[in-house]
N, C-alpha and C. Protein backbone atom coordinates (compact mmCIF):
# COMPACT_ATOMS: atom_id res chain seq x y z
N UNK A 1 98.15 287.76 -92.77
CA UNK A 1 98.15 288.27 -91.40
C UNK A 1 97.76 287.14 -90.46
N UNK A 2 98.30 287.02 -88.92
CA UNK A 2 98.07 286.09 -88.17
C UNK A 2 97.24 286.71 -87.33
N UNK A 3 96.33 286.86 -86.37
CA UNK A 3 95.79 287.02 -85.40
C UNK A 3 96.09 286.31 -84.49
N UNK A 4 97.08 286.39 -83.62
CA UNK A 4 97.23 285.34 -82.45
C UNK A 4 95.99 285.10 -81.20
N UNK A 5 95.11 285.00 -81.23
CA UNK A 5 94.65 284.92 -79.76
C UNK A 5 94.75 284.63 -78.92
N UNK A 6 95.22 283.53 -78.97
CA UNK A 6 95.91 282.68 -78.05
C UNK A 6 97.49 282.72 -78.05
N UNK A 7 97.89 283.57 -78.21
CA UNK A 7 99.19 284.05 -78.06
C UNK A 7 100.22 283.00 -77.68
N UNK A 8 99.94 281.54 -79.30
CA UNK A 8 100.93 280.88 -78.48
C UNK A 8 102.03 280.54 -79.90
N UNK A 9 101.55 281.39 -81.01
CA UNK A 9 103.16 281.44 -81.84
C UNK A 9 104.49 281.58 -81.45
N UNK A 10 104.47 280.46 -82.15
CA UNK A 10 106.59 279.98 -82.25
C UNK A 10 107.13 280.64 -83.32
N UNK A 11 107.33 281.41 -83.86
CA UNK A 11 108.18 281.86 -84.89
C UNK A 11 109.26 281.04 -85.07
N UNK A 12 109.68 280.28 -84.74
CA UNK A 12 111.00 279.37 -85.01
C UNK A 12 110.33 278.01 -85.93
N UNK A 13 109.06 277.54 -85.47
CA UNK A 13 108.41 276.43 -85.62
C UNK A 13 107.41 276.33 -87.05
N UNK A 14 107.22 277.86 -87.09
CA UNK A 14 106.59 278.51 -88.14
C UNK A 14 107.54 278.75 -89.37
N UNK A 15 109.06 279.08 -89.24
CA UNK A 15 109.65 279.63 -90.09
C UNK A 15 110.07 278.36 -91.08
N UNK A 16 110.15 276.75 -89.92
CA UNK A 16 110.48 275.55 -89.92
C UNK A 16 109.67 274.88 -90.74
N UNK A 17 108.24 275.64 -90.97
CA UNK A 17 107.35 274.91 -91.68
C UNK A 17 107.27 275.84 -93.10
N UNK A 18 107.96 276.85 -93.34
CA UNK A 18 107.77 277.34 -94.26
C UNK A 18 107.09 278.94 -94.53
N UNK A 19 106.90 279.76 -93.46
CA UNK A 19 106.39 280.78 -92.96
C UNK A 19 107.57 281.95 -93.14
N UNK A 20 107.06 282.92 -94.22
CA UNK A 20 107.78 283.83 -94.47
C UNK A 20 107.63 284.84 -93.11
N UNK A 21 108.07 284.84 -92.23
CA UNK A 21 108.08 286.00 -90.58
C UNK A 21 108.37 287.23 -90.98
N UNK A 22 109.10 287.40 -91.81
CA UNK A 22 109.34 288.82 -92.06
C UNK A 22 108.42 289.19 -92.34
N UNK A 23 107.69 288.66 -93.67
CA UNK A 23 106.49 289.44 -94.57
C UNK A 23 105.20 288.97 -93.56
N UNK A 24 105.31 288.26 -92.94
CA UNK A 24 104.00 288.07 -91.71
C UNK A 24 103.56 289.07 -90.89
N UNK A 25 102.32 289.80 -90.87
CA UNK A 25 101.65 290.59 -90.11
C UNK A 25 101.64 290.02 -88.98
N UNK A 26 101.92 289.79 -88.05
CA UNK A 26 101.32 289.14 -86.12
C UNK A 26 101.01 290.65 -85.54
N UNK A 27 99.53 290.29 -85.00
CA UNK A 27 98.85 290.84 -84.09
C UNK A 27 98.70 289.74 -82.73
N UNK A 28 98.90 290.39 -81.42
CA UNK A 28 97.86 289.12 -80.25
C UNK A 28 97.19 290.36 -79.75
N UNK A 29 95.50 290.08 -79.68
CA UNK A 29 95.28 290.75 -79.43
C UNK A 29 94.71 290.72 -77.56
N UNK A 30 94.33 291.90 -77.27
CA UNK A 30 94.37 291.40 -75.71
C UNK A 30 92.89 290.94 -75.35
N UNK A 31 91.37 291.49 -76.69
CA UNK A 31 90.82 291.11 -76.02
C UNK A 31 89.98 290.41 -77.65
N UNK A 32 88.45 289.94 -77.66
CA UNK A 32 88.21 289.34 -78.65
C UNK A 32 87.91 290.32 -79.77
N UNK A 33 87.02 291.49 -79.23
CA UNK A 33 86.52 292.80 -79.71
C UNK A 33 88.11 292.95 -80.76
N UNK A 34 89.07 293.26 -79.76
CA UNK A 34 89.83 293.66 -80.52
C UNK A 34 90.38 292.48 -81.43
N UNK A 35 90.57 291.66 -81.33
CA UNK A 35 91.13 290.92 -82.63
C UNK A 35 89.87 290.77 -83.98
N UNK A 36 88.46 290.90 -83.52
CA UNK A 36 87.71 290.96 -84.32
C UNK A 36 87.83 292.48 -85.20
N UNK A 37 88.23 293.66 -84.44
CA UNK A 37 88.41 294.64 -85.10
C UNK A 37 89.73 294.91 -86.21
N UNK A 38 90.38 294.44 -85.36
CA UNK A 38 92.05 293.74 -86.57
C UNK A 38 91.76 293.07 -87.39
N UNK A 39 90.37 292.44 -87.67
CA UNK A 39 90.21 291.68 -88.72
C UNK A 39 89.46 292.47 -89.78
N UNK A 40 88.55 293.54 -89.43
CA UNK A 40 87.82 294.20 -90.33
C UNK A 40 88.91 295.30 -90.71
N UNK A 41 89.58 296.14 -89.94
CA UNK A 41 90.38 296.58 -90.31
C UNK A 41 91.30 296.31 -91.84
N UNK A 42 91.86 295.09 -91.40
CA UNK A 42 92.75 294.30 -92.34
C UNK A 42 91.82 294.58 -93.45
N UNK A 43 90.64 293.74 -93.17
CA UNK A 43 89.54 293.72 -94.51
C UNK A 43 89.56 294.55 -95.36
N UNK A 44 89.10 295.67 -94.39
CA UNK A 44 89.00 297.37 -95.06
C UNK A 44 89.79 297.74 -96.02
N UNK A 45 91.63 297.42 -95.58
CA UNK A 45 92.70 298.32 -96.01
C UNK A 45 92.92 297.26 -97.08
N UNK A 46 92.40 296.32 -97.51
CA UNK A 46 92.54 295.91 -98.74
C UNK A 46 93.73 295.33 -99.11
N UNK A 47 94.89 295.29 -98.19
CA UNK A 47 95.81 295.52 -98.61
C UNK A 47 96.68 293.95 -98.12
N UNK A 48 96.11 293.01 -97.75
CA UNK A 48 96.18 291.78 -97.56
C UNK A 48 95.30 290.69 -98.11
N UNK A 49 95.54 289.59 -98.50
CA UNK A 49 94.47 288.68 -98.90
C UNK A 49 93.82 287.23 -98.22
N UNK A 50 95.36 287.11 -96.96
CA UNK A 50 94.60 285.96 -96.48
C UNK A 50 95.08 286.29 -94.81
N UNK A 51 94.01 285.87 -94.25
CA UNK A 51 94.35 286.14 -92.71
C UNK A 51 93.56 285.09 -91.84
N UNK A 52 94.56 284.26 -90.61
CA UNK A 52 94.30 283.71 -89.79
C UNK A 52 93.86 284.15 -88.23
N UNK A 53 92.64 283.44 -87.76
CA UNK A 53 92.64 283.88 -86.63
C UNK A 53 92.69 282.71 -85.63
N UNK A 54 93.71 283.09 -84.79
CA UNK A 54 94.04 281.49 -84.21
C UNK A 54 94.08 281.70 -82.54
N UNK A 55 92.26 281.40 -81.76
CA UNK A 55 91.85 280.86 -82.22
C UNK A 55 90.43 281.18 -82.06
N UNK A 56 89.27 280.87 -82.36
CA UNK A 56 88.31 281.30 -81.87
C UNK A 56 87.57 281.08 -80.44
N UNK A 57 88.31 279.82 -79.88
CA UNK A 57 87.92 279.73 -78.46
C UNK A 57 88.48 281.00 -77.40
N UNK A 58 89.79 281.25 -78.08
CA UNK A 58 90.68 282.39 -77.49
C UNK A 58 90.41 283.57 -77.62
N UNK A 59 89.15 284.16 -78.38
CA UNK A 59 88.48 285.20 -78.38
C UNK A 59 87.73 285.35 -77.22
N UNK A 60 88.29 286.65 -76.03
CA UNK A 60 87.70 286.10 -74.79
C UNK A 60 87.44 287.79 -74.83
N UNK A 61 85.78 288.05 -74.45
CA UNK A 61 85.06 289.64 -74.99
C UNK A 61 85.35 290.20 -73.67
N UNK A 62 85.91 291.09 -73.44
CA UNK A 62 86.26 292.18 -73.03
C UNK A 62 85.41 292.25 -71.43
N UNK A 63 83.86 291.95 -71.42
CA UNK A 63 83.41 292.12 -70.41
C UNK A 63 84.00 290.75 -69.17
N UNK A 64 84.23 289.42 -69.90
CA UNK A 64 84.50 288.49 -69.01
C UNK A 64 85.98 288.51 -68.92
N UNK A 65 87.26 289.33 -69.05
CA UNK A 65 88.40 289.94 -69.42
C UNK A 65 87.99 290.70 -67.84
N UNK A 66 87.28 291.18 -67.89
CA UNK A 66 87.15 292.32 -66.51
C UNK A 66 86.44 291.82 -65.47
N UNK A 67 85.70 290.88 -65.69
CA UNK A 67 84.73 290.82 -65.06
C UNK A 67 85.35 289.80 -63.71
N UNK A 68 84.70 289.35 -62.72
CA UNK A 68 85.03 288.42 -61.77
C UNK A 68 85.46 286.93 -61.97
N UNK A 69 86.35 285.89 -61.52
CA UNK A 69 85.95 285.07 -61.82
C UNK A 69 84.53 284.42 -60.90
N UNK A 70 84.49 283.20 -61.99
CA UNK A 70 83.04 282.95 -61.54
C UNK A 70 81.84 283.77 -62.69
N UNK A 71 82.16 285.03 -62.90
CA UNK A 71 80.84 285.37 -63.26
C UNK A 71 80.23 284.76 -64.25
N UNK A 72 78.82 284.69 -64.72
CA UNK A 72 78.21 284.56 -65.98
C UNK A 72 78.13 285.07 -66.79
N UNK A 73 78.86 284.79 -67.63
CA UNK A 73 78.52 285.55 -69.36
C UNK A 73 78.50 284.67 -70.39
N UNK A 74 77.33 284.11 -70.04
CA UNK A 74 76.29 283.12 -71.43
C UNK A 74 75.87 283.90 -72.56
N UNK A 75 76.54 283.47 -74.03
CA UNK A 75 76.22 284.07 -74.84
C UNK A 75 76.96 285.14 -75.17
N UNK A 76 77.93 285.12 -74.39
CA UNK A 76 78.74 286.94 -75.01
C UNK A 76 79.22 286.65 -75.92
N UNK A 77 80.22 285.15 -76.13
CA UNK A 77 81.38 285.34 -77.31
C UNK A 77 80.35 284.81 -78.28
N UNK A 78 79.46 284.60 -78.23
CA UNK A 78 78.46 284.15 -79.46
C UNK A 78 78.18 285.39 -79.95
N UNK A 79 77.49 286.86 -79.52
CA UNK A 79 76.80 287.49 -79.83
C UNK A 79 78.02 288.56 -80.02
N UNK A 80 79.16 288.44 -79.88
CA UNK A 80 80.42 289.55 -80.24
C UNK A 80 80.81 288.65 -81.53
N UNK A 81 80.61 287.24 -81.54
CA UNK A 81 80.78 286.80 -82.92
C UNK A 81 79.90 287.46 -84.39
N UNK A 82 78.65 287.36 -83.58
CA UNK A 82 78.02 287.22 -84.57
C UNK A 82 77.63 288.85 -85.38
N UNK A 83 77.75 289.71 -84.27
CA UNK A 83 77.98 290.69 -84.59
C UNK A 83 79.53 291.10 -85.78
N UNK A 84 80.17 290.29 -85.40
CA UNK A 84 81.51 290.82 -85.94
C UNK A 84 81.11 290.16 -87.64
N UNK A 85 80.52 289.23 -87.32
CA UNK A 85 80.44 288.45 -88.88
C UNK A 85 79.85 289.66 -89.70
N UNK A 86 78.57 289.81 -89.02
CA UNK A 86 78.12 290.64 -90.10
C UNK A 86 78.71 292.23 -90.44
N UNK A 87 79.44 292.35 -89.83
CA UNK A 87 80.36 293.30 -90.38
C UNK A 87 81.46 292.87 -91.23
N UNK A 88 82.44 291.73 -90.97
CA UNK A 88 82.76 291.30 -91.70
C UNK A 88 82.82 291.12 -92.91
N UNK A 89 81.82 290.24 -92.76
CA UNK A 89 81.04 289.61 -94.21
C UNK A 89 81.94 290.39 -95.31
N UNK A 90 80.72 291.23 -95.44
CA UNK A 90 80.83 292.63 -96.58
C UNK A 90 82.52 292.86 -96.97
N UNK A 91 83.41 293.61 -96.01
CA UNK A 91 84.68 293.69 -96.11
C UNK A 91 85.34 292.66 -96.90
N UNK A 92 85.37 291.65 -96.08
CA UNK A 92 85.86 290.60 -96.69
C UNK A 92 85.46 290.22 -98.63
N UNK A 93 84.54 290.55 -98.79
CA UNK A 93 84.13 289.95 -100.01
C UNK A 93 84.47 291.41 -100.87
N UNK A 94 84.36 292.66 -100.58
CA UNK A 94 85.11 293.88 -101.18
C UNK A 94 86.72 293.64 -101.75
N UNK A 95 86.95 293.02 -100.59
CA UNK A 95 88.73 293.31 -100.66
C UNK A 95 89.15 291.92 -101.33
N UNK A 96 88.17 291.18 -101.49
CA UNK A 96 88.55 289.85 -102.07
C UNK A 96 89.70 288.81 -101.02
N UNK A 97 89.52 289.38 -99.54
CA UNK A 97 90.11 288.65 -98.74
C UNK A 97 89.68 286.91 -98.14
N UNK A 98 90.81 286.54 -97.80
CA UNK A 98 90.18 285.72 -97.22
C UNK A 98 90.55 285.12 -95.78
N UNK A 99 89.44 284.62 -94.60
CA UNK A 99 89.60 284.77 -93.34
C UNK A 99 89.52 283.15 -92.57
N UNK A 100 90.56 283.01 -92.19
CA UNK A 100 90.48 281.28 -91.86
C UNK A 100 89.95 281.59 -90.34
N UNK A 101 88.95 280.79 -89.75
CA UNK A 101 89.11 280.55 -88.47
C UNK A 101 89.69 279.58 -87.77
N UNK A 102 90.52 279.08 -87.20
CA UNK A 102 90.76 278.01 -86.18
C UNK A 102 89.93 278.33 -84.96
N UNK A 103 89.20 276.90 -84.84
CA UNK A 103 88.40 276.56 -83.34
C UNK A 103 88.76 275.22 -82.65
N UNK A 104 88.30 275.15 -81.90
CA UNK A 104 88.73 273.73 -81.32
C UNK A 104 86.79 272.84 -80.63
N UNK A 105 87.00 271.87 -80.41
CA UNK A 105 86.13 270.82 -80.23
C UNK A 105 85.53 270.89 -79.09
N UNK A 106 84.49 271.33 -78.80
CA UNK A 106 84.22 271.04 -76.86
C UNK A 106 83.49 269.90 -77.34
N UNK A 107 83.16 269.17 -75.41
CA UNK A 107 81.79 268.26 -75.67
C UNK A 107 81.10 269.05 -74.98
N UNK A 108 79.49 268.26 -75.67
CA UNK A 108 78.47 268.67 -74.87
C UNK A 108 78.17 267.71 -73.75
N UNK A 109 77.89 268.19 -72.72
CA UNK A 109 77.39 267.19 -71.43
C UNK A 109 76.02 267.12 -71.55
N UNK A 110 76.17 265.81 -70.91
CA UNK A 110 74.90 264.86 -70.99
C UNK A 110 73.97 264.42 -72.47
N UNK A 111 74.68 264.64 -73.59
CA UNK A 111 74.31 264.18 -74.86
C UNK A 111 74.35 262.47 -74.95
N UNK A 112 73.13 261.97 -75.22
CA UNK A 112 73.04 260.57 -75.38
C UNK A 112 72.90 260.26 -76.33
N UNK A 113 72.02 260.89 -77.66
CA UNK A 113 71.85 260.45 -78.76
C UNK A 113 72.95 261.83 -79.68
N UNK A 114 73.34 261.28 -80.76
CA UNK A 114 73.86 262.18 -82.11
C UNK A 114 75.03 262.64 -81.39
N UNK A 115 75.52 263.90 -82.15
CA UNK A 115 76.93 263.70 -81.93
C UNK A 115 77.16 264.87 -80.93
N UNK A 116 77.93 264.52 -79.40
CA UNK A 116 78.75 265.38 -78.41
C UNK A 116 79.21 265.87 -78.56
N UNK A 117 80.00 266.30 -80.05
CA UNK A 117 80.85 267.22 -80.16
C UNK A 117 80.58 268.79 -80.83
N UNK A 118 81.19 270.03 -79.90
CA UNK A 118 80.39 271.21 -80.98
C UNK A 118 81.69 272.04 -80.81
N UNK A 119 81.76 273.03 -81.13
CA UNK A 119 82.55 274.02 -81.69
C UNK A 119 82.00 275.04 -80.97
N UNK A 120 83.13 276.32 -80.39
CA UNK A 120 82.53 277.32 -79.46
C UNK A 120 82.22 278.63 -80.79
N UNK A 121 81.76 279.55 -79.97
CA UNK A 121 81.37 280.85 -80.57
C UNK A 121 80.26 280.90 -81.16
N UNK A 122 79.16 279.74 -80.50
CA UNK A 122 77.36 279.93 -81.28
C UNK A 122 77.72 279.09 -82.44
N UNK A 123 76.91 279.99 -83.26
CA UNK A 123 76.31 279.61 -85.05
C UNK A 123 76.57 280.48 -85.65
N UNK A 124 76.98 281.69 -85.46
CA UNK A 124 77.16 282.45 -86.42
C UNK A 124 78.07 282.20 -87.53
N UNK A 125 79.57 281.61 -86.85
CA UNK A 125 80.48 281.35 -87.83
C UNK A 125 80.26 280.03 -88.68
N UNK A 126 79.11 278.93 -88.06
CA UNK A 126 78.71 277.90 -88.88
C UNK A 126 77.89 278.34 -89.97
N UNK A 127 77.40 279.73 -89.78
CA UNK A 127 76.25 280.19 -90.66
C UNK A 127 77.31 280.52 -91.98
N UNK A 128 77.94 281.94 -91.69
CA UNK A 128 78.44 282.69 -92.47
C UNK A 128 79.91 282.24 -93.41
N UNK A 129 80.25 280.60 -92.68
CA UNK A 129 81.26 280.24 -93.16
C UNK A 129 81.00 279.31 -94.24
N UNK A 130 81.79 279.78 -95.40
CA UNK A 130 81.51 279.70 -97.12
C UNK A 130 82.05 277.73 -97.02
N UNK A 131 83.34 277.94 -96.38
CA UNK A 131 83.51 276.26 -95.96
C UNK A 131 84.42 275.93 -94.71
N UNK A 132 83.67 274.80 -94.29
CA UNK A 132 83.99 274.30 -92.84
C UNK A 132 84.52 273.22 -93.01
N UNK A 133 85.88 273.09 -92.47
CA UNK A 133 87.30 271.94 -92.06
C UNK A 133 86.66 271.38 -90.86
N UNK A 134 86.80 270.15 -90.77
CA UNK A 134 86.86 269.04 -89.64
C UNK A 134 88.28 268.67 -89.69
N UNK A 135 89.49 269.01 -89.46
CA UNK A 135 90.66 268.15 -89.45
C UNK A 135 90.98 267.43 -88.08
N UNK A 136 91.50 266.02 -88.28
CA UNK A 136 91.59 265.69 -87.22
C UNK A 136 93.18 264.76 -87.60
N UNK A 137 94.04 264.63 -86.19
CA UNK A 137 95.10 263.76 -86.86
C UNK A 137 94.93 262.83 -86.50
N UNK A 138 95.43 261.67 -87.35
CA UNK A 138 95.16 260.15 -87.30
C UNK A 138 96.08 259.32 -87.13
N UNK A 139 97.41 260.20 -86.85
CA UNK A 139 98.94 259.01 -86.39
C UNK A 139 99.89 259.91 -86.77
N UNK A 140 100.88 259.44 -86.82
CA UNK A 140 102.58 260.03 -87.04
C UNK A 140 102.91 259.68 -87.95
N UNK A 141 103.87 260.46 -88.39
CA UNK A 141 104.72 259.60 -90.03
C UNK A 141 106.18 259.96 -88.90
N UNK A 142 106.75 258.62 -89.57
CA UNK A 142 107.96 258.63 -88.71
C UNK A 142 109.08 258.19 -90.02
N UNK A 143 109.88 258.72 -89.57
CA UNK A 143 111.46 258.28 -90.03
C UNK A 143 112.69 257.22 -89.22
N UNK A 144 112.27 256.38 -88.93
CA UNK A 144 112.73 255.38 -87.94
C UNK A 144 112.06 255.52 -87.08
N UNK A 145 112.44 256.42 -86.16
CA UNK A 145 111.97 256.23 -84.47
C UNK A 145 111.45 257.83 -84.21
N UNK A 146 112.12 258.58 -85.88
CA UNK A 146 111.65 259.81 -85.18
C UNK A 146 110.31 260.61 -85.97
N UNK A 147 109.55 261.01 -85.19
CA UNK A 147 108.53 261.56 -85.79
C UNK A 147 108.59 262.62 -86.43
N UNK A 148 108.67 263.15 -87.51
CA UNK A 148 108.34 263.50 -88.62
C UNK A 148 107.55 264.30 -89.44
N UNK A 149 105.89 264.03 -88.87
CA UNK A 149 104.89 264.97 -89.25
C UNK A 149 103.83 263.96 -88.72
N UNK A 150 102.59 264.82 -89.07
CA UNK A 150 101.45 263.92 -88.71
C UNK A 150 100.19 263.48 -89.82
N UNK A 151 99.74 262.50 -89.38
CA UNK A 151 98.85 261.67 -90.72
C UNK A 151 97.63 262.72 -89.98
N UNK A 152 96.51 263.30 -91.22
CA UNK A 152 95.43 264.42 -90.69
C UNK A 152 94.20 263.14 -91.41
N UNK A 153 93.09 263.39 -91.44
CA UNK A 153 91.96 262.66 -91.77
C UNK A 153 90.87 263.83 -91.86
N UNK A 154 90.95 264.90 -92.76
CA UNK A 154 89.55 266.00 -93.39
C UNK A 154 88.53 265.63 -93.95
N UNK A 155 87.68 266.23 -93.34
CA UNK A 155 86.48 265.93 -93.03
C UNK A 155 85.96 267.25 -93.78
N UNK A 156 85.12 267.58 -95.13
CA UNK A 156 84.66 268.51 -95.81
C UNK A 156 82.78 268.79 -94.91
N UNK A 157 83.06 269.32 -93.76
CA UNK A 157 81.19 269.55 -93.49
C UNK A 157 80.63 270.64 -93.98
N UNK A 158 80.96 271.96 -95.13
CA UNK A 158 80.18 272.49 -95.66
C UNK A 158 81.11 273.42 -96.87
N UNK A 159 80.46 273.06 -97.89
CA UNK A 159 81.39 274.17 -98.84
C UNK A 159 80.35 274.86 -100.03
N UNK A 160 80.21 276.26 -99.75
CA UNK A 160 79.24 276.58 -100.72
C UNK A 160 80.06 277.43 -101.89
N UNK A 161 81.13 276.83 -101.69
CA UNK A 161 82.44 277.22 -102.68
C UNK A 161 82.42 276.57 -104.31
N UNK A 162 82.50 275.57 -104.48
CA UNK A 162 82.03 274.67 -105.35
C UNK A 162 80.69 273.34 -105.45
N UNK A 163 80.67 272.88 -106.24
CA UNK A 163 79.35 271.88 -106.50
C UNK A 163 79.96 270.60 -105.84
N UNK A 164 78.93 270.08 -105.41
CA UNK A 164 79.39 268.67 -104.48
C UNK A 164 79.96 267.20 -105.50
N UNK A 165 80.83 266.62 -105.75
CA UNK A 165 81.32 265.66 -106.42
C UNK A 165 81.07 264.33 -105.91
């Protein structure tokens, strides 16, 4: 199953890479609540094993969805995360599913020492996640002049999946 959040699937680009569309579940959902609930759902019904949610910055909770722009809502998509995990959790490990997140990189401002870079949606998903991808791409593979695919450089920052080598 896909979770679009960011509602920016190509089905053409997807099918190109190898993506069975027919047998693909796509949900976009409209708000984060709800794609978090499409995910326990899924969990529940057992009846899938691997599901993407793409992305977690694009999980945008329902109150700042309505709310003004401008307003403040510090902490919402953290605490609709973290809530959702622990419901999660459980499901997920019943149904023997499994739940990829895609996030993307913010910086932090005004960081001088260690590293500027963090990941949105709190800690919860740094907590509860069994293992965490750093992928980053590192160039093009080309075929003459035309590009081709891209060189990635993974970065393993937590896996309580297997023993460390």
């Amino acid at each position: 199953a896909f979770i679009d959040a960011e509602h920016a699937l190509d089905p053409v680009y997807a099918k190109k890479l190898g993506v069975d569309i027919d047998a693909l579940l796509v949900s976009q959902p409209d708000t984060g609540e709800q794609a978090l609930e499409i995910c326990d759902a899924l969990a529940r019904s057992g009846a899938i094993d691997v599901m993407v949610v793409d992305s977690v910055a694009a999980l945008t909770p329902k109150a700042e969805i309505e709310g003004e722009m401008g307003d403040s809502h510090m902490g919402l998509q953290a605490r609709m995360l973290s809530q959702a995990m622990r419901k999660l959790t459980g499901n997920l490990k019943q149904s023997n599913c499994m739940c990829i997140f895609i996030n993307q990189i913010r910086m932090k401002i005004g960081v001088m020492f260690g590293n500027p870079e963090t990941t949105t949606g709190g800690n919860a998903l740094k907590f509860y996640a069994s293992v965490r991808l750093d992928i980053r791409r590192t160039g093009a593979i080309k075929e003459g002049d035309e590009v081709v695919g891209n060189e990635t450089r993974i970065k393993v920052v937590k896996n309580k999946i297997a023993a460390p080598f």
